[in-house]
PDBML (XML) file of the C-alpha atoms, coordinates in Angstrom:
<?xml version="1.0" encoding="UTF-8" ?>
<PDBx:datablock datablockName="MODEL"
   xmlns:PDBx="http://pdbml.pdb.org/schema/pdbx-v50.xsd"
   xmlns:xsi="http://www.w3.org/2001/XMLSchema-instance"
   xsi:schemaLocation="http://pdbml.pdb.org/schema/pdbx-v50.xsd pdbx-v50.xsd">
   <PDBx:atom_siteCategory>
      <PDBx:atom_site id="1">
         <PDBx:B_iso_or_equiv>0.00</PDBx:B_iso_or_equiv>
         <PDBx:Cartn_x>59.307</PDBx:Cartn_x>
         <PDBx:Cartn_y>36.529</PDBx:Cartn_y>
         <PDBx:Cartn_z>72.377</PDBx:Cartn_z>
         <PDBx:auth_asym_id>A</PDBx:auth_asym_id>
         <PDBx:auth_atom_id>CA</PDBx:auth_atom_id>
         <PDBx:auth_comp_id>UNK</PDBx:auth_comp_id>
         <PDBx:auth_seq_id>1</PDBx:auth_seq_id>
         <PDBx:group_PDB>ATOM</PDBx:group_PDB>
         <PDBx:label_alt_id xsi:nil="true" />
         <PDBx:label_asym_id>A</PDBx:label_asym_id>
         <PDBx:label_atom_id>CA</PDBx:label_atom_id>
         <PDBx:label_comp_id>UNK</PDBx:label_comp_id>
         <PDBx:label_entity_id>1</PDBx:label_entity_id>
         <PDBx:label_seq_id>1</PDBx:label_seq_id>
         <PDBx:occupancy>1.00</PDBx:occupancy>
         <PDBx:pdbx_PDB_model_num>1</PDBx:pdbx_PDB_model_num>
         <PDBx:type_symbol>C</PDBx:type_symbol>
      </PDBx:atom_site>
      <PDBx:atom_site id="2">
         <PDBx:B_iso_or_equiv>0.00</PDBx:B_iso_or_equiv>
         <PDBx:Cartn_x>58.974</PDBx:Cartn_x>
         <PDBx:Cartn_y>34.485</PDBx:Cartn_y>
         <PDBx:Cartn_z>68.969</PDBx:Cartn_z>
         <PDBx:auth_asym_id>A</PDBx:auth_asym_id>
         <PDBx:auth_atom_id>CA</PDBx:auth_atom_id>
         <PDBx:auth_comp_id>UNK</PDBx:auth_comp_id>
         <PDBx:auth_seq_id>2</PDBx:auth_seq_id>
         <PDBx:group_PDB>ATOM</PDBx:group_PDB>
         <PDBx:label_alt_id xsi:nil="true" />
         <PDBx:label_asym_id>A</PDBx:label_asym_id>
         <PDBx:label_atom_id>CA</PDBx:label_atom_id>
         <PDBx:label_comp_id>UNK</PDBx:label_comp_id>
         <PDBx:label_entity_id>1</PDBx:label_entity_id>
         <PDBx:label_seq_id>2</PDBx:label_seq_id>
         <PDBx:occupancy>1.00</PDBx:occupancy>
         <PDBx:pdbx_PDB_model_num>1</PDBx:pdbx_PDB_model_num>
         <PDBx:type_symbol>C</PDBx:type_symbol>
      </PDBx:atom_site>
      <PDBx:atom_site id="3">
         <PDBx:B_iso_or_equiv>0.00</PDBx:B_iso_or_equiv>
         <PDBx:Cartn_x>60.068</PDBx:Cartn_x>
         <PDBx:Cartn_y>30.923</PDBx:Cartn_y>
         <PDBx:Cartn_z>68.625</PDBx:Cartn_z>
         <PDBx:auth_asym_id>A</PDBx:auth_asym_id>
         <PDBx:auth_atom_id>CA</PDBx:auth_atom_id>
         <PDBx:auth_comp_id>UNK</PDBx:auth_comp_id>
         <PDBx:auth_seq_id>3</PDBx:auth_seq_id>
         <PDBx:group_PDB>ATOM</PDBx:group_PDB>
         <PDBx:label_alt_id xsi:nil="true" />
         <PDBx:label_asym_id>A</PDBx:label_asym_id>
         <PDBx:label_atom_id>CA</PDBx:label_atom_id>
         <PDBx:label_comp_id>UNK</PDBx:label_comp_id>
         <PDBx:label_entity_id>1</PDBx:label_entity_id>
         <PDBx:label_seq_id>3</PDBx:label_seq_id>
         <PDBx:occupancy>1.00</PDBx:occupancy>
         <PDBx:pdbx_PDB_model_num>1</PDBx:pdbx_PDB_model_num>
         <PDBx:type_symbol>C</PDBx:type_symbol>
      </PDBx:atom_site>
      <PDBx:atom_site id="4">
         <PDBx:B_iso_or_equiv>0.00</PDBx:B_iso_or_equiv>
         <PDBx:Cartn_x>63.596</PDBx:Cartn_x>
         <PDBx:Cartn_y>30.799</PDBx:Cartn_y>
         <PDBx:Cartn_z>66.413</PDBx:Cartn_z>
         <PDBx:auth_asym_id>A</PDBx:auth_asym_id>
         <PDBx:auth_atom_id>CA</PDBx:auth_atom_id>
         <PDBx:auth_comp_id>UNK</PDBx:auth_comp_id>
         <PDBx:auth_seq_id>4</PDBx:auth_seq_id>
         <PDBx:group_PDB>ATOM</PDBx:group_PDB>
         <PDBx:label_alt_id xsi:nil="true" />
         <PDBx:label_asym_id>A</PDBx:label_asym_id>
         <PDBx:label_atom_id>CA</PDBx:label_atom_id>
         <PDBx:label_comp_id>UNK</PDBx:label_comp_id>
         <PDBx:label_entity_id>1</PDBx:label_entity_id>
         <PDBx:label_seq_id>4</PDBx:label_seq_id>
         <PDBx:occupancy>1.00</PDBx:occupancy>
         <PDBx:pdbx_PDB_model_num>1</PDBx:pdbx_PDB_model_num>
         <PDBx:type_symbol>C</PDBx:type_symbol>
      </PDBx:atom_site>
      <PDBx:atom_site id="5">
         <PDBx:B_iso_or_equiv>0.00</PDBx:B_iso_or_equiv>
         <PDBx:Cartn_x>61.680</PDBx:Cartn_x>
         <PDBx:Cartn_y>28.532</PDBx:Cartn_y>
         <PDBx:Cartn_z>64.391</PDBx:Cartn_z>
         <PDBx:auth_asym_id>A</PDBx:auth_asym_id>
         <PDBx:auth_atom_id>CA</PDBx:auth_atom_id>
         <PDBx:auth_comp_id>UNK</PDBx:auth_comp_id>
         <PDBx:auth_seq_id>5</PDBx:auth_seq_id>
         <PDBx:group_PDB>ATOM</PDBx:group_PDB>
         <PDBx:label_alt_id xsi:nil="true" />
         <PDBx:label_asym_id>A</PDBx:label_asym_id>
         <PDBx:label_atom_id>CA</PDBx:label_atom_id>
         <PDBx:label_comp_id>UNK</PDBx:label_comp_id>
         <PDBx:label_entity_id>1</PDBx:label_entity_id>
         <PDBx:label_seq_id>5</PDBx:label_seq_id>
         <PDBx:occupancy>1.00</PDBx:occupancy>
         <PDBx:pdbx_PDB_model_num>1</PDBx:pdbx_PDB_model_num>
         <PDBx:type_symbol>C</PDBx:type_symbol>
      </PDBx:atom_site>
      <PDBx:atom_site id="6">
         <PDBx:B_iso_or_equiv>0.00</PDBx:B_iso_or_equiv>
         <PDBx:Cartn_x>58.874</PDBx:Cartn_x>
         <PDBx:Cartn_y>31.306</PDBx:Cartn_y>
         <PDBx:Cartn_z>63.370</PDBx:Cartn_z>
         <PDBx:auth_asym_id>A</PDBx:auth_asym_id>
         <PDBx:auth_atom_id>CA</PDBx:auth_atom_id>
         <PDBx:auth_comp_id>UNK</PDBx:auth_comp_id>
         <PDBx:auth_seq_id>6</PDBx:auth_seq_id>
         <PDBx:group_PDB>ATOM</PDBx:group_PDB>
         <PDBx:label_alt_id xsi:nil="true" />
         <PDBx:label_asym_id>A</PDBx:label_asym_id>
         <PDBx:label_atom_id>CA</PDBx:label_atom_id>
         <PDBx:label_comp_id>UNK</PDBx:label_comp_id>
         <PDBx:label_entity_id>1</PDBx:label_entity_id>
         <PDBx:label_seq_id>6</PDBx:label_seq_id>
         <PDBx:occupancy>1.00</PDBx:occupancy>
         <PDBx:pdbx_PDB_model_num>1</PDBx:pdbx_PDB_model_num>
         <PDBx:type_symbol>C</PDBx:type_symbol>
      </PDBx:atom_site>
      <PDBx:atom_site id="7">
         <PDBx:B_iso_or_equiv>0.00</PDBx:B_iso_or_equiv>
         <PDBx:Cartn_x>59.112</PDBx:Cartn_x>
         <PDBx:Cartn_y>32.710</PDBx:Cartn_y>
         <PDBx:Cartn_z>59.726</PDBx:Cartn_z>
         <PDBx:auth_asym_id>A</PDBx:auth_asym_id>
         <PDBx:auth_atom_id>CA</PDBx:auth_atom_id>
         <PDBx:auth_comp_id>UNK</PDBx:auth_comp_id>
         <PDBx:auth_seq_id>7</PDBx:auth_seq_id>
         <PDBx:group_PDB>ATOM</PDBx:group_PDB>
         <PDBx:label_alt_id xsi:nil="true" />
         <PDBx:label_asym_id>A</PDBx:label_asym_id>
         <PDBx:label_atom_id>CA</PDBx:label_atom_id>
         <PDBx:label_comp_id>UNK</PDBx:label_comp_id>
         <PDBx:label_entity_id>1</PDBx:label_entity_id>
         <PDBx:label_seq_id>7</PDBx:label_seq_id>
         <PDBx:occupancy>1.00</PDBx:occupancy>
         <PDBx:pdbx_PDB_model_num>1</PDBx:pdbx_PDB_model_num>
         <PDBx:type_symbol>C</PDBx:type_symbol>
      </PDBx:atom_site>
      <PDBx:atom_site id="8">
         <PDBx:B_iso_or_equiv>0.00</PDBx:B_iso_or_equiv>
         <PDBx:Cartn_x>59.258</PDBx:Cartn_x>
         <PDBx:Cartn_y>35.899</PDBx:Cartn_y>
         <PDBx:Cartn_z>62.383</PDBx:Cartn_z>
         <PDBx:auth_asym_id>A</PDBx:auth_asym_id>
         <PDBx:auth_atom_id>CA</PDBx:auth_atom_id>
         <PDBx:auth_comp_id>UNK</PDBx:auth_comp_id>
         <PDBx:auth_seq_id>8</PDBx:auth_seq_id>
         <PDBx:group_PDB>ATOM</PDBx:group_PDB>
         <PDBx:label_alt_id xsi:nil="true" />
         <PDBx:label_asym_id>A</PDBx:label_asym_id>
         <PDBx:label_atom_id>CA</PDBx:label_atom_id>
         <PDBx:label_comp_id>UNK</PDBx:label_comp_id>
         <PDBx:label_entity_id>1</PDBx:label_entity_id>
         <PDBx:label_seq_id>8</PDBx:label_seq_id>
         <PDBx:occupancy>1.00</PDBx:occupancy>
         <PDBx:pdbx_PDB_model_num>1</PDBx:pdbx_PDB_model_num>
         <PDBx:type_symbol>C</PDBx:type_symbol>
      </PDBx:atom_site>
      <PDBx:atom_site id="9">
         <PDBx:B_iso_or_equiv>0.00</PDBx:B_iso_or_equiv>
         <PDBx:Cartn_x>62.316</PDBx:Cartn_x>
         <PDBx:Cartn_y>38.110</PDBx:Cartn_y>
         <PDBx:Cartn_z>62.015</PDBx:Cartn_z>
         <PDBx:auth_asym_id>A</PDBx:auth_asym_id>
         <PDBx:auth_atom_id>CA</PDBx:auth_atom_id>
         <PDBx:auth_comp_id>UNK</PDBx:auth_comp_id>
         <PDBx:auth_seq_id>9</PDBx:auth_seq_id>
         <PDBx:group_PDB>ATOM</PDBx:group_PDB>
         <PDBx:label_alt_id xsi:nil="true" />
         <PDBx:label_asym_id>A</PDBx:label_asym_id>
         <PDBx:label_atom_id>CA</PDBx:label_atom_id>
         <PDBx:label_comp_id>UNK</PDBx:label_comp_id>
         <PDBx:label_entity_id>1</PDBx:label_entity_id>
         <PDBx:label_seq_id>9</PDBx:label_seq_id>
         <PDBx:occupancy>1.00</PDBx:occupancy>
         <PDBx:pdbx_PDB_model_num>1</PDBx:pdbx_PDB_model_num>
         <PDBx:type_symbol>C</PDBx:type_symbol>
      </PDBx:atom_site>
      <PDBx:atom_site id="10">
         <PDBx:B_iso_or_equiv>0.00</PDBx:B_iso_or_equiv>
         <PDBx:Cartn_x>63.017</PDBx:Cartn_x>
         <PDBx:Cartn_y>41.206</PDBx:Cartn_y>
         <PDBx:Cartn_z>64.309</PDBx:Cartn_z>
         <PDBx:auth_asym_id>A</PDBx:auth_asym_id>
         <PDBx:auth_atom_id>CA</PDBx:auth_atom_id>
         <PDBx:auth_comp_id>UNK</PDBx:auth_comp_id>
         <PDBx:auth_seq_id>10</PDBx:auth_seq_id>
         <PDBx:group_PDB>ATOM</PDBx:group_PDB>
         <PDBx:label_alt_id xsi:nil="true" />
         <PDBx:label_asym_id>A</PDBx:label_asym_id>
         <PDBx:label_atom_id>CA</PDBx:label_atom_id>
         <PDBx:label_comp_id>UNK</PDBx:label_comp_id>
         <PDBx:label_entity_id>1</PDBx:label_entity_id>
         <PDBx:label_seq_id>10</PDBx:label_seq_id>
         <PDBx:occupancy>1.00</PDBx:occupancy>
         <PDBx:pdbx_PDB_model_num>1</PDBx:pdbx_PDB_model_num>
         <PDBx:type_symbol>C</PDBx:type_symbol>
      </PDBx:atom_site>
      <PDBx:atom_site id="11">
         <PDBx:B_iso_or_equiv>0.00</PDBx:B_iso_or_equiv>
         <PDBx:Cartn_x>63.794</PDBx:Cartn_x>
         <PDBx:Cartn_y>44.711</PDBx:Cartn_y>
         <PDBx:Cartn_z>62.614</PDBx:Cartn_z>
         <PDBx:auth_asym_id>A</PDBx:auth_asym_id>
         <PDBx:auth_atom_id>CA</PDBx:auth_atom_id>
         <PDBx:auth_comp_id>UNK</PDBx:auth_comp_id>
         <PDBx:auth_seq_id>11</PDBx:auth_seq_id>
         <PDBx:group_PDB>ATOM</PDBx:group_PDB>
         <PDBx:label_alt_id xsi:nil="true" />
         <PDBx:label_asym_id>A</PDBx:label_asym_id>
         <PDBx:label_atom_id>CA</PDBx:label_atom_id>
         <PDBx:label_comp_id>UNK</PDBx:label_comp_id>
         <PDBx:label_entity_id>1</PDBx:label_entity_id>
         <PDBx:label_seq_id>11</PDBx:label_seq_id>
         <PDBx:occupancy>1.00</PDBx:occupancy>
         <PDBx:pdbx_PDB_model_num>1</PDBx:pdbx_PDB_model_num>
         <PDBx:type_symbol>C</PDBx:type_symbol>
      </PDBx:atom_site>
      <PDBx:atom_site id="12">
         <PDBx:B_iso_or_equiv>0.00</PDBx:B_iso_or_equiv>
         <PDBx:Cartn_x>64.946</PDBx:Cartn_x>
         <PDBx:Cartn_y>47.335</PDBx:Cartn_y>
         <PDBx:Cartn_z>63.624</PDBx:Cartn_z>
         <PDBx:auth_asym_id>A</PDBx:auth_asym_id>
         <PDBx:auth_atom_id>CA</PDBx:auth_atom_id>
         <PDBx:auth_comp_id>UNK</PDBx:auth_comp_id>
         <PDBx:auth_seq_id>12</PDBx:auth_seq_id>
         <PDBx:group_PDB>ATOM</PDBx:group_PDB>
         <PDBx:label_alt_id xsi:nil="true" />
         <PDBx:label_asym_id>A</PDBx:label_asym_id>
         <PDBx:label_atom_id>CA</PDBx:label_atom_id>
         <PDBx:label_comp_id>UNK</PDBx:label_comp_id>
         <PDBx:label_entity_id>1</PDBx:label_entity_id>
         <PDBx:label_seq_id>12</PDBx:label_seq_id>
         <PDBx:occupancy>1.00</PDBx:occupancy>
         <PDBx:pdbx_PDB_model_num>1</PDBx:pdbx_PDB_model_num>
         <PDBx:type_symbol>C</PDBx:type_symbol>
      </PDBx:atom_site>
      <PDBx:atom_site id="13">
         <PDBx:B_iso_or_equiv>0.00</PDBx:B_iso_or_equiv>
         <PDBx:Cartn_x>63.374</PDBx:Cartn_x>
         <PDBx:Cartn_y>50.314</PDBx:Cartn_y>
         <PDBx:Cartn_z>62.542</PDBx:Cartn_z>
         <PDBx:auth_asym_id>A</PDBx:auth_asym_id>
         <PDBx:auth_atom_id>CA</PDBx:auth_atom_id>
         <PDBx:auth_comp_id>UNK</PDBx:auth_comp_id>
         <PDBx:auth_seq_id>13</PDBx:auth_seq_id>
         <PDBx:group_PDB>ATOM</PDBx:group_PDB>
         <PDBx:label_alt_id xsi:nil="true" />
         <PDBx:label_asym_id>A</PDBx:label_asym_id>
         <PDBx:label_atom_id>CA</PDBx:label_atom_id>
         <PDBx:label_comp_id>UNK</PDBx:label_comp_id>
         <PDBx:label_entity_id>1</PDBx:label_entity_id>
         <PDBx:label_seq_id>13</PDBx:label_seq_id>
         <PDBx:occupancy>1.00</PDBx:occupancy>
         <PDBx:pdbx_PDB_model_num>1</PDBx:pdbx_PDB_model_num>
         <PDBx:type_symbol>C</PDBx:type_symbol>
      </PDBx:atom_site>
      <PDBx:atom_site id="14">
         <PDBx:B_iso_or_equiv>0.00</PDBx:B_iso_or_equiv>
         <PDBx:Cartn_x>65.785</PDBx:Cartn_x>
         <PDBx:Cartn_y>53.659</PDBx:Cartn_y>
         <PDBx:Cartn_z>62.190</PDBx:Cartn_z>
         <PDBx:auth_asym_id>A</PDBx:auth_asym_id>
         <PDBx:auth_atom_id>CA</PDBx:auth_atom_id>
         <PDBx:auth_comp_id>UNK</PDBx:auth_comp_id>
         <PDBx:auth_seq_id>14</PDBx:auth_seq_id>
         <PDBx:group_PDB>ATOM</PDBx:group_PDB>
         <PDBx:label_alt_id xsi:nil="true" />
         <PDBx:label_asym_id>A</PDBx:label_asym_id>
         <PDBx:label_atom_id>CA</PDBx:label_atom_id>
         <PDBx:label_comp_id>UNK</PDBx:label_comp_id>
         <PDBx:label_entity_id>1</PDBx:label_entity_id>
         <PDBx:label_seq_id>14</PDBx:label_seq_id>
         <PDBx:occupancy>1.00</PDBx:occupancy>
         <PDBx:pdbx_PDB_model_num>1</PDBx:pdbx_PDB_model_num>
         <PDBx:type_symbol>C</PDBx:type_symbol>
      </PDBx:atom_site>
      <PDBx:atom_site id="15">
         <PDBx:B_iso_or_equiv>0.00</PDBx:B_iso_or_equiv>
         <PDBx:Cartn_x>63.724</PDBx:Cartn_x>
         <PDBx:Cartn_y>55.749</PDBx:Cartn_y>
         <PDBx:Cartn_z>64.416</PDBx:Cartn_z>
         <PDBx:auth_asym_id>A</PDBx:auth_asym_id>
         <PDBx:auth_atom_id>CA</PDBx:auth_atom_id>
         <PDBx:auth_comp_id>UNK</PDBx:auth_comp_id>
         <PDBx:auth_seq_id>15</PDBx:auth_seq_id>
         <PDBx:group_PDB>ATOM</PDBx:group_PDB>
         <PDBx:label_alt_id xsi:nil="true" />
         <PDBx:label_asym_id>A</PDBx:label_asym_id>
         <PDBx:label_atom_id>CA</PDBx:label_atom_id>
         <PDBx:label_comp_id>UNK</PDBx:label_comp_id>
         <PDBx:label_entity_id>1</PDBx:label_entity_id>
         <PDBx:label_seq_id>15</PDBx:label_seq_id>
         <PDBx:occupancy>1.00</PDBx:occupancy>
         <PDBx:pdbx_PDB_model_num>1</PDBx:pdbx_PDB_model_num>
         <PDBx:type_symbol>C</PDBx:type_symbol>
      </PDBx:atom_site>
      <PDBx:atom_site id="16">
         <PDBx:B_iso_or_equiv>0.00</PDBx:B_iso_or_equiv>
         <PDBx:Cartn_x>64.749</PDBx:Cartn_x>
         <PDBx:Cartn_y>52.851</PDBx:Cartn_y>
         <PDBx:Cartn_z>66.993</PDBx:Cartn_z>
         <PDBx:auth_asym_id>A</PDBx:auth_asym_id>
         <PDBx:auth_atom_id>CA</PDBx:auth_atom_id>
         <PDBx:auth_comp_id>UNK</PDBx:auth_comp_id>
         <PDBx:auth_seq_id>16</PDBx:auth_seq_id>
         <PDBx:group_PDB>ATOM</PDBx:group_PDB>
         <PDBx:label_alt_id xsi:nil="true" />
         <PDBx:label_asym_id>A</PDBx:label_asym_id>
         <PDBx:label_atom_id>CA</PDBx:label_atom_id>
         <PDBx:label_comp_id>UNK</PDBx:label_comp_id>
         <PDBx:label_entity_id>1</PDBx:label_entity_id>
         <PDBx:label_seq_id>16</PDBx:label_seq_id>
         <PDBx:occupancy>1.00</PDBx:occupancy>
         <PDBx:pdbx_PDB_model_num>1</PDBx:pdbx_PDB_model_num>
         <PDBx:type_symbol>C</PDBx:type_symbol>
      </PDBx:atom_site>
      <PDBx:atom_site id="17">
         <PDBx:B_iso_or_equiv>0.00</PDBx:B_iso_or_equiv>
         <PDBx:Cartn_x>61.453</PDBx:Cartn_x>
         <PDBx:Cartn_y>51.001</PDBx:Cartn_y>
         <PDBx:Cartn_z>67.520</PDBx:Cartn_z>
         <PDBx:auth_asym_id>A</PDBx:auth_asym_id>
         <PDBx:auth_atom_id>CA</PDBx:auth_atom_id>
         <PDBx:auth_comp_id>UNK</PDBx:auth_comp_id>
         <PDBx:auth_seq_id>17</PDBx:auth_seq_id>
         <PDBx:group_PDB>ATOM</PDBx:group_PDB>
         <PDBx:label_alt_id xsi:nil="true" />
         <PDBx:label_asym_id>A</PDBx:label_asym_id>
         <PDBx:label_atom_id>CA</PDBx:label_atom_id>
         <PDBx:label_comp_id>UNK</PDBx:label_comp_id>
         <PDBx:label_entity_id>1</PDBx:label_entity_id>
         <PDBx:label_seq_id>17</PDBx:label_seq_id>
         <PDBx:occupancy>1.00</PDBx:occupancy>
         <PDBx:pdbx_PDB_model_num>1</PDBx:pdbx_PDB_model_num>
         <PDBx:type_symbol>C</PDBx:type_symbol>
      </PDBx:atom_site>
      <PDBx:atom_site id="18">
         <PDBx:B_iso_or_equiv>0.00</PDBx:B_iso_or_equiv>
         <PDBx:Cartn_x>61.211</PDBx:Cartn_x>
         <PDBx:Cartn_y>46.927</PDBx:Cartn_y>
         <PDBx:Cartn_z>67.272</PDBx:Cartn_z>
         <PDBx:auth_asym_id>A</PDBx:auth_asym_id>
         <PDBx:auth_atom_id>CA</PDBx:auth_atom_id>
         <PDBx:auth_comp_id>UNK</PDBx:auth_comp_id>
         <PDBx:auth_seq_id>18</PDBx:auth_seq_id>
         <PDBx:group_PDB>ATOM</PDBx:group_PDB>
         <PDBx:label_alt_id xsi:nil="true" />
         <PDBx:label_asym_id>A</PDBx:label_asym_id>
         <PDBx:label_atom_id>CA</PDBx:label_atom_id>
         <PDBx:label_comp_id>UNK</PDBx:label_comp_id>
         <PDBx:label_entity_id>1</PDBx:label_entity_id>
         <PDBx:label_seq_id>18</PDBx:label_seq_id>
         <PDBx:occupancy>1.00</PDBx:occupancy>
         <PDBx:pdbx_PDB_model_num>1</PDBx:pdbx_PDB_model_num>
         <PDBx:type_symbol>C</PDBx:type_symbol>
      </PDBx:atom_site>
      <PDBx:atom_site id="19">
         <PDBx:B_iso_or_equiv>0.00</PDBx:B_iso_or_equiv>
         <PDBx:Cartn_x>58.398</PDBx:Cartn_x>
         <PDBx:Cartn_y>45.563</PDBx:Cartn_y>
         <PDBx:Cartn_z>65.271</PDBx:Cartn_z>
         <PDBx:auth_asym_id>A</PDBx:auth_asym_id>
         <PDBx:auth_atom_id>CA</PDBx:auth_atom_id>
         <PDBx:auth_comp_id>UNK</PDBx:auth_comp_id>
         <PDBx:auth_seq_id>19</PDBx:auth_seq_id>
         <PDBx:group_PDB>ATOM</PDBx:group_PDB>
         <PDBx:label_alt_id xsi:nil="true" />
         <PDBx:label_asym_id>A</PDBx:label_asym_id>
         <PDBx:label_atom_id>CA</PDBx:label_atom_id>
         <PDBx:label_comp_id>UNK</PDBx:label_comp_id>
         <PDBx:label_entity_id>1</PDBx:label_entity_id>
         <PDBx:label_seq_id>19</PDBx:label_seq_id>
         <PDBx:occupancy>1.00</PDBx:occupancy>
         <PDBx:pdbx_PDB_model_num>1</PDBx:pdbx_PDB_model_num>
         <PDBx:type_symbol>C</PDBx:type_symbol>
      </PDBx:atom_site>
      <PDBx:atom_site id="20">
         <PDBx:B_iso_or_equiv>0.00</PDBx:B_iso_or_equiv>
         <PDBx:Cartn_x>57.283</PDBx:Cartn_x>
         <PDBx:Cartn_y>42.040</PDBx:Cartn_y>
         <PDBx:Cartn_z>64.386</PDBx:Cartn_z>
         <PDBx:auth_asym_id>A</PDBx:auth_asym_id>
         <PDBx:auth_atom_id>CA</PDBx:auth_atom_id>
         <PDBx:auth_comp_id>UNK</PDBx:auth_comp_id>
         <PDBx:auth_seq_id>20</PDBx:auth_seq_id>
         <PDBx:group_PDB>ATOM</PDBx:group_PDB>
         <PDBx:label_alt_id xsi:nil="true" />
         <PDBx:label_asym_id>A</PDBx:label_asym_id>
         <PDBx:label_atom_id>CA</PDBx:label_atom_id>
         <PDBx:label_comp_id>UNK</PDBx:label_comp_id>
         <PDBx:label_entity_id>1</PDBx:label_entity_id>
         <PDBx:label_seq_id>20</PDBx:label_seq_id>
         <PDBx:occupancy>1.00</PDBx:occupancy>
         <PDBx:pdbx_PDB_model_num>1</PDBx:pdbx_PDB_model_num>
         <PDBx:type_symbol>C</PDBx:type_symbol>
      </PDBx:atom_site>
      <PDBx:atom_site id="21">
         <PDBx:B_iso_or_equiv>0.00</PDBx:B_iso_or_equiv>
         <PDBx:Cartn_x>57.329</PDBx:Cartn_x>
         <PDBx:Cartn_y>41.315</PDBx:Cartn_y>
         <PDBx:Cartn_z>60.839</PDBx:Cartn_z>
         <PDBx:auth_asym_id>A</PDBx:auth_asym_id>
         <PDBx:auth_atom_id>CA</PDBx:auth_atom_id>
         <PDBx:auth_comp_id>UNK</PDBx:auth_comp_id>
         <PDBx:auth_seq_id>21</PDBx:auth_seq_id>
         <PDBx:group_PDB>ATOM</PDBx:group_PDB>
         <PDBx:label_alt_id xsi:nil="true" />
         <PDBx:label_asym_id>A</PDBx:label_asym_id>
         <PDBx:label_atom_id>CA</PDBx:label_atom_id>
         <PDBx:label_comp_id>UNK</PDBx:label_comp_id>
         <PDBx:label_entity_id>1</PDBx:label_entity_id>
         <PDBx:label_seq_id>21</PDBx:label_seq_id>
         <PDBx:occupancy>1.00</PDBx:occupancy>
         <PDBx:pdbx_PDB_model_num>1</PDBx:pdbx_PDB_model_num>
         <PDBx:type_symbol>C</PDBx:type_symbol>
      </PDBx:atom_site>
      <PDBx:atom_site id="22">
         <PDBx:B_iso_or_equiv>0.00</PDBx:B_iso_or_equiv>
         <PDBx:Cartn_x>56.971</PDBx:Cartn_x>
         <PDBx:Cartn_y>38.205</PDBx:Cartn_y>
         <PDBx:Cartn_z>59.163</PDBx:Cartn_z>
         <PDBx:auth_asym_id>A</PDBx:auth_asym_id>
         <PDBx:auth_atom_id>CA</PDBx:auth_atom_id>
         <PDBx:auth_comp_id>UNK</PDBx:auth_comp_id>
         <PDBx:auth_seq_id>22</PDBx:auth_seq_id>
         <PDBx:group_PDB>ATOM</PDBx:group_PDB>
         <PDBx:label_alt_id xsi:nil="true" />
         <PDBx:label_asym_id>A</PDBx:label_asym_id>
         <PDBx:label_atom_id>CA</PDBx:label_atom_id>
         <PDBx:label_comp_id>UNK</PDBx:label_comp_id>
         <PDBx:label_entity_id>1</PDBx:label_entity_id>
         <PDBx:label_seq_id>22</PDBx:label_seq_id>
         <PDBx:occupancy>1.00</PDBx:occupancy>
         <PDBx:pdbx_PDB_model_num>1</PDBx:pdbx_PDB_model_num>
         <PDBx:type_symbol>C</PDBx:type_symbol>
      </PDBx:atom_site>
      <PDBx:atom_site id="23">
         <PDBx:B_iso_or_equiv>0.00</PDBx:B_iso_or_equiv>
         <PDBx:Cartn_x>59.014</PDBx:Cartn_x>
         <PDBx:Cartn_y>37.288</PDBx:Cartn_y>
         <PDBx:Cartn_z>56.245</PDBx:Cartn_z>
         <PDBx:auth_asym_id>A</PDBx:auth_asym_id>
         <PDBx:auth_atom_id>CA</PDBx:auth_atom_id>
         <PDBx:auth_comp_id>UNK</PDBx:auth_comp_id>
         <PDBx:auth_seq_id>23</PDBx:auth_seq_id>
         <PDBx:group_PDB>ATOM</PDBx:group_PDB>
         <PDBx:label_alt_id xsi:nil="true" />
         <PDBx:label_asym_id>A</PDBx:label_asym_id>
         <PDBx:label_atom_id>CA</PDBx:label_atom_id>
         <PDBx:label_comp_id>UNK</PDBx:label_comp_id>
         <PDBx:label_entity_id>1</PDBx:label_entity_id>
         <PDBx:label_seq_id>23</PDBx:label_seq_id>
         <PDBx:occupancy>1.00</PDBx:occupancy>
         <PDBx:pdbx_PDB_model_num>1</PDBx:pdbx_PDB_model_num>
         <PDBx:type_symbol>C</PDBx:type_symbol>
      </PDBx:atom_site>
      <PDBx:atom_site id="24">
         <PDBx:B_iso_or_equiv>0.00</PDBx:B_iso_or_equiv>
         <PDBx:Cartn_x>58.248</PDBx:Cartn_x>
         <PDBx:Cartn_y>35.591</PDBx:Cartn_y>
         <PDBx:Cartn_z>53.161</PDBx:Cartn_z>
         <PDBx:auth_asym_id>A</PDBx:auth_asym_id>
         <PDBx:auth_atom_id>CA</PDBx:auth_atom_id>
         <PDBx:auth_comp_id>UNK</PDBx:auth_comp_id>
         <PDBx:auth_seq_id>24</PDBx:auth_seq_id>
         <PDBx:group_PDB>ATOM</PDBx:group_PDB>
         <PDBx:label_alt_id xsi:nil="true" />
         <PDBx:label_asym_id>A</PDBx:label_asym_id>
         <PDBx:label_atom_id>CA</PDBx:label_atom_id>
         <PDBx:label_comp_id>UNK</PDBx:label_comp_id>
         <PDBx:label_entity_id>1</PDBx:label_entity_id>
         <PDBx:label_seq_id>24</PDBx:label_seq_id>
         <PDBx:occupancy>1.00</PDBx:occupancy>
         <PDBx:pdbx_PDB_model_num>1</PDBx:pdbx_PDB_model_num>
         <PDBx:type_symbol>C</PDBx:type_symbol>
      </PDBx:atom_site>
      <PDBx:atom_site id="25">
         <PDBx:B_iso_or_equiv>0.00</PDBx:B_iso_or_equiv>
         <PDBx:Cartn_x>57.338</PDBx:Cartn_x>
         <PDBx:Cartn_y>31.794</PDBx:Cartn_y>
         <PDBx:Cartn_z>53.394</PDBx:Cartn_z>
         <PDBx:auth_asym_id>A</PDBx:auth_asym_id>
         <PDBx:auth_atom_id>CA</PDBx:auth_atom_id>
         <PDBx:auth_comp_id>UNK</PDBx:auth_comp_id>
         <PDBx:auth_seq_id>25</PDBx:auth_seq_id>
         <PDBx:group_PDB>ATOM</PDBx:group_PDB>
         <PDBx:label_alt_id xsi:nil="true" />
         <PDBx:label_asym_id>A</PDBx:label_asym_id>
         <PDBx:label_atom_id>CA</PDBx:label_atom_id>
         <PDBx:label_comp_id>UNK</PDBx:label_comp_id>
         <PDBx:label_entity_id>1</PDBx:label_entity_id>
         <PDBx:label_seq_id>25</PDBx:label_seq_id>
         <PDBx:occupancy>1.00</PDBx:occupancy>
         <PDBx:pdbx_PDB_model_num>1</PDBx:pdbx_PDB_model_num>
         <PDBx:type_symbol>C</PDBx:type_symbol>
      </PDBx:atom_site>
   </PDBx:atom_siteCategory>
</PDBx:datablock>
């Protein structure tokens, strides 16, 4: 699991996967 801190957001995808992806900096 990511640190809160990490410029790492969770998404939900509609098909209902979870997938890292980072944000902007």
């Amino acid at each position: 699991v990511p640190d809160v801190c990490d410029p790492v957001v969770w998404r939900q995808a509609l098909d209902g996967r979870t997938e890292l992806e980072p944000t902007a900096h």
